[in-house]
N, C-alpha and C. Protein backbone atom coordinates (compact mmCIF):
# COMPACT_ATOMS: atom_id res chain seq x y z
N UNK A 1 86.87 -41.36 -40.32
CA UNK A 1 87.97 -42.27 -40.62
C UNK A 1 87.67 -42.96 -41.95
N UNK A 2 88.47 -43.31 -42.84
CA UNK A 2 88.35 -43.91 -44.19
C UNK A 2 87.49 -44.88 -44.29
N UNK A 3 86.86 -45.51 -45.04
CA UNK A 3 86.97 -47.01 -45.21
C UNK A 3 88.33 -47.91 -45.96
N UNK A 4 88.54 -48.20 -45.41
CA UNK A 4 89.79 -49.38 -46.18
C UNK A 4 88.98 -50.28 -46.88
N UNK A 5 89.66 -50.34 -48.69
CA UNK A 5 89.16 -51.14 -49.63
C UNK A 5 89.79 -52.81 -49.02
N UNK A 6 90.77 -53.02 -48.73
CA UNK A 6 91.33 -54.47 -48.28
C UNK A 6 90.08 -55.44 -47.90
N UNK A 7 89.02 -54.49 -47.12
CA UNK A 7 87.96 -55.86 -46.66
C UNK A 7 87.33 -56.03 -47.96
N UNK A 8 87.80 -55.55 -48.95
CA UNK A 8 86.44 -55.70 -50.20
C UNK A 8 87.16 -57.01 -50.87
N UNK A 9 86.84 -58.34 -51.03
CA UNK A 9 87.38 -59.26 -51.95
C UNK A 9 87.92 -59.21 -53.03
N UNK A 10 87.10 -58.20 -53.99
CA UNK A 10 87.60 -57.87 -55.81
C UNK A 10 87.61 -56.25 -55.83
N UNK A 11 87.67 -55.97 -56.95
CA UNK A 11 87.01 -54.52 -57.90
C UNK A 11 85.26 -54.32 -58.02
N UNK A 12 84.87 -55.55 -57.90
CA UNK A 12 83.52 -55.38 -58.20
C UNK A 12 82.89 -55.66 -56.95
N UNK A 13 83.51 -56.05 -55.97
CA UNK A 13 82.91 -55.27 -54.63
C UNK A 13 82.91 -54.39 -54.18
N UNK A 14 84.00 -53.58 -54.01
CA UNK A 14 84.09 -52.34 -54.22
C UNK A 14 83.63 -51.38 -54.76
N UNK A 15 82.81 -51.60 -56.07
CA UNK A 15 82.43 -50.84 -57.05
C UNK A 15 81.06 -50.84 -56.53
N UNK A 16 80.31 -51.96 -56.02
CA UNK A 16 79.28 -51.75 -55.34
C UNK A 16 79.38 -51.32 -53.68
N UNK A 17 80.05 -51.71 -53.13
CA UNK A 17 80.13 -50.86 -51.83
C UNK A 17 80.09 -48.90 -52.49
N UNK A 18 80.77 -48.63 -53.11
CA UNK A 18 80.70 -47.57 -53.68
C UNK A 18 78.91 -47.11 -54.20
N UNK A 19 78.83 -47.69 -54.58
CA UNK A 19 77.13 -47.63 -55.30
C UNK A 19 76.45 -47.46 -54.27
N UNK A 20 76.19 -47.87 -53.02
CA UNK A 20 76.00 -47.89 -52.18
C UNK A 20 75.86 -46.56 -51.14
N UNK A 21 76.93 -46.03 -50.96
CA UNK A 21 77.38 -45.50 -50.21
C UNK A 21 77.13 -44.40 -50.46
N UNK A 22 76.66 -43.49 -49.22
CA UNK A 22 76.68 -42.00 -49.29
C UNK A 22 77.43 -41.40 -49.77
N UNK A 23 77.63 -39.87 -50.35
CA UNK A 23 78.42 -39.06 -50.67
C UNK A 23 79.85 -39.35 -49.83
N UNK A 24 79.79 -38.82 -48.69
CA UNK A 24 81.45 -38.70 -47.70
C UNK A 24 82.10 -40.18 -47.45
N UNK A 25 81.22 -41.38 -47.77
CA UNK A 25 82.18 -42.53 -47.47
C UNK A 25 82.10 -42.75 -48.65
N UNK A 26 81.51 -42.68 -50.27
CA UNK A 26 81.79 -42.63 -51.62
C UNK A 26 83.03 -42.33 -51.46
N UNK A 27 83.24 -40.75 -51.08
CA UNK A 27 84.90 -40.10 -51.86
C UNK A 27 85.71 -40.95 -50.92
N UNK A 28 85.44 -41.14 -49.45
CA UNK A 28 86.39 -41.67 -48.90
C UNK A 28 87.44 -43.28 -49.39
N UNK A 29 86.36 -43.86 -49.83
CA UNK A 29 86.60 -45.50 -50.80
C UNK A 29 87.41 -45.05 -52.20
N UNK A 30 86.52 -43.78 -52.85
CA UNK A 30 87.58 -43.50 -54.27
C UNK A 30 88.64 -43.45 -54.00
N UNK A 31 89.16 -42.11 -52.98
CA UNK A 31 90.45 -41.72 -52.38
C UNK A 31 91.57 -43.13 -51.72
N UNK A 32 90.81 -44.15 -50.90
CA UNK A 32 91.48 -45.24 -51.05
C UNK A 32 91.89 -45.92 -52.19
N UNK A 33 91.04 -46.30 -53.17
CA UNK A 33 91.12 -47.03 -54.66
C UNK A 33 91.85 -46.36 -55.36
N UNK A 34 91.89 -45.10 -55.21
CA UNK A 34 93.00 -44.09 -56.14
C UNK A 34 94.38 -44.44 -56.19
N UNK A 35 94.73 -44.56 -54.57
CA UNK A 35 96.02 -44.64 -53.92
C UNK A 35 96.58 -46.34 -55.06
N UNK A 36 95.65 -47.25 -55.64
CA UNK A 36 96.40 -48.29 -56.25
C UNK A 36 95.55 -48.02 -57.80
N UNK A 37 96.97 -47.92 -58.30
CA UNK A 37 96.63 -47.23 -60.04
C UNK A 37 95.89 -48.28 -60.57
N UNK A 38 96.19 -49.82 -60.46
CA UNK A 38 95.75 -50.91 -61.20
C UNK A 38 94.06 -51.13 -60.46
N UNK A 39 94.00 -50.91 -59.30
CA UNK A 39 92.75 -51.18 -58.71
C UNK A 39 91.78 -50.41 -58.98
N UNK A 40 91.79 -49.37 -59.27
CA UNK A 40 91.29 -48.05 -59.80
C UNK A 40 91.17 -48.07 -60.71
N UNK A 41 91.66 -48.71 -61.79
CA UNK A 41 91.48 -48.50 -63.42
C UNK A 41 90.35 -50.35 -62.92
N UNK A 42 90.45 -50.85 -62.33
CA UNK A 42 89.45 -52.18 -62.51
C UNK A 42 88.09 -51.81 -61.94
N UNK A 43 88.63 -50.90 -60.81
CA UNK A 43 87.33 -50.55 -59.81
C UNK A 43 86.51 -49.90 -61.10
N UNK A 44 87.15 -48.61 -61.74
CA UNK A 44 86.52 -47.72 -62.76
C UNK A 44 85.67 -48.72 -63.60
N UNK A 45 86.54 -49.71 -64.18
CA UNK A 45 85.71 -50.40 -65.64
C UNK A 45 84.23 -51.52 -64.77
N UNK A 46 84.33 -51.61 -63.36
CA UNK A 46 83.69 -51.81 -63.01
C UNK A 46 82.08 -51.60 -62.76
N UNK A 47 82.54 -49.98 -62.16
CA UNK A 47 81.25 -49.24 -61.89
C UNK A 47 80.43 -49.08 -63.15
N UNK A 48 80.45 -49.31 -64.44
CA UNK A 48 80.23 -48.55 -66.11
C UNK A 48 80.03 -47.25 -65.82
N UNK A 49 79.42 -47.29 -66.96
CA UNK A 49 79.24 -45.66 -67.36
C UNK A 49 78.38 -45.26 -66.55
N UNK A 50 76.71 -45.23 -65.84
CA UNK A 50 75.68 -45.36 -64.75
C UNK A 50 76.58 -45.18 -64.01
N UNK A 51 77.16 -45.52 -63.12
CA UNK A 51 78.30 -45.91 -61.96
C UNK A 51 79.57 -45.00 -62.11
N UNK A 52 80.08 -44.67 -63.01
CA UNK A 52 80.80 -43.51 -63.07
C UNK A 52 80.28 -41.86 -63.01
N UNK A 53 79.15 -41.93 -63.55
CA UNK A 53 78.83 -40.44 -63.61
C UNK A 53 78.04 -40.25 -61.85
N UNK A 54 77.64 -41.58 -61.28
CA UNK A 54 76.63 -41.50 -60.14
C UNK A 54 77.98 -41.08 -58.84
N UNK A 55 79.22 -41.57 -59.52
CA UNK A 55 80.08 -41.66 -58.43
C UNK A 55 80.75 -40.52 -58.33
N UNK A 56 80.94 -39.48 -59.54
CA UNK A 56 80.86 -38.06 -59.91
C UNK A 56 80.05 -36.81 -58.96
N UNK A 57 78.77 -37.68 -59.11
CA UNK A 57 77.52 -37.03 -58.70
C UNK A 57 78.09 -36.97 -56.89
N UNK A 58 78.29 -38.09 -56.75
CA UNK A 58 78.45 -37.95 -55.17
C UNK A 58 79.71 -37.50 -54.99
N UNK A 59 81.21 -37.08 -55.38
CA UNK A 59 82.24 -37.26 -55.30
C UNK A 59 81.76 -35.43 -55.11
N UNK A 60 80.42 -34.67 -56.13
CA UNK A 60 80.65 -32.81 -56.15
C UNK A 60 79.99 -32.95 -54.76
N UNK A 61 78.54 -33.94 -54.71
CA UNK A 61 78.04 -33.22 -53.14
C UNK A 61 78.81 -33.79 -51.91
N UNK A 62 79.78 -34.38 -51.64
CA UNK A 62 80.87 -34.49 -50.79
C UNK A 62 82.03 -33.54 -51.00
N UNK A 63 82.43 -32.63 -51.79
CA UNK A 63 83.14 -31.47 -51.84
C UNK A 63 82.23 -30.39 -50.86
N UNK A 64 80.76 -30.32 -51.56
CA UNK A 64 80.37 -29.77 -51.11
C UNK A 64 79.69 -29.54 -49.31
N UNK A 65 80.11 -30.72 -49.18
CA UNK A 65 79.85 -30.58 -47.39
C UNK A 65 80.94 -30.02 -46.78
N UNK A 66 81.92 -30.31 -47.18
CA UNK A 66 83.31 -29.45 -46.72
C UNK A 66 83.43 -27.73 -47.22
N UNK A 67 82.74 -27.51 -48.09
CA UNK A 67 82.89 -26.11 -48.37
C UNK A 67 82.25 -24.98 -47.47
């Protein structure tokens, strides 16, 4: 089942719950944050650059458990 971003207070909780988080509840939180264009572009400038490529990293080996 998802995690729902709503319990997260800001973008930059989120961005660390993300940091955090295994591969399959990583994509699951992006896939929520996606769904709001403005939250997603804050969540993004959030994570930086470290935090974007790490969230990459987990976003291929969570494809890859489903394959």
């Amino acid at each position: 089942m998802p995690v729902k971003t709503e319990k997260f207070d800001n973008a930059a909780d989120i961005a660390a719950k993300i940091q955090e988080a295994e591969p399959v509840e990583a994509a699951s939180l992006w896939i929520d944050v996606a769904e709001n264009r403005t939250l997603a572009i804050k969540v993004h400038e959030s994570l930086g650059q470290e935090g974007r490529v790490r969230l990459a990293e987990k976003l291929q080996e969570a494809i890859k458990n489903f394959e």
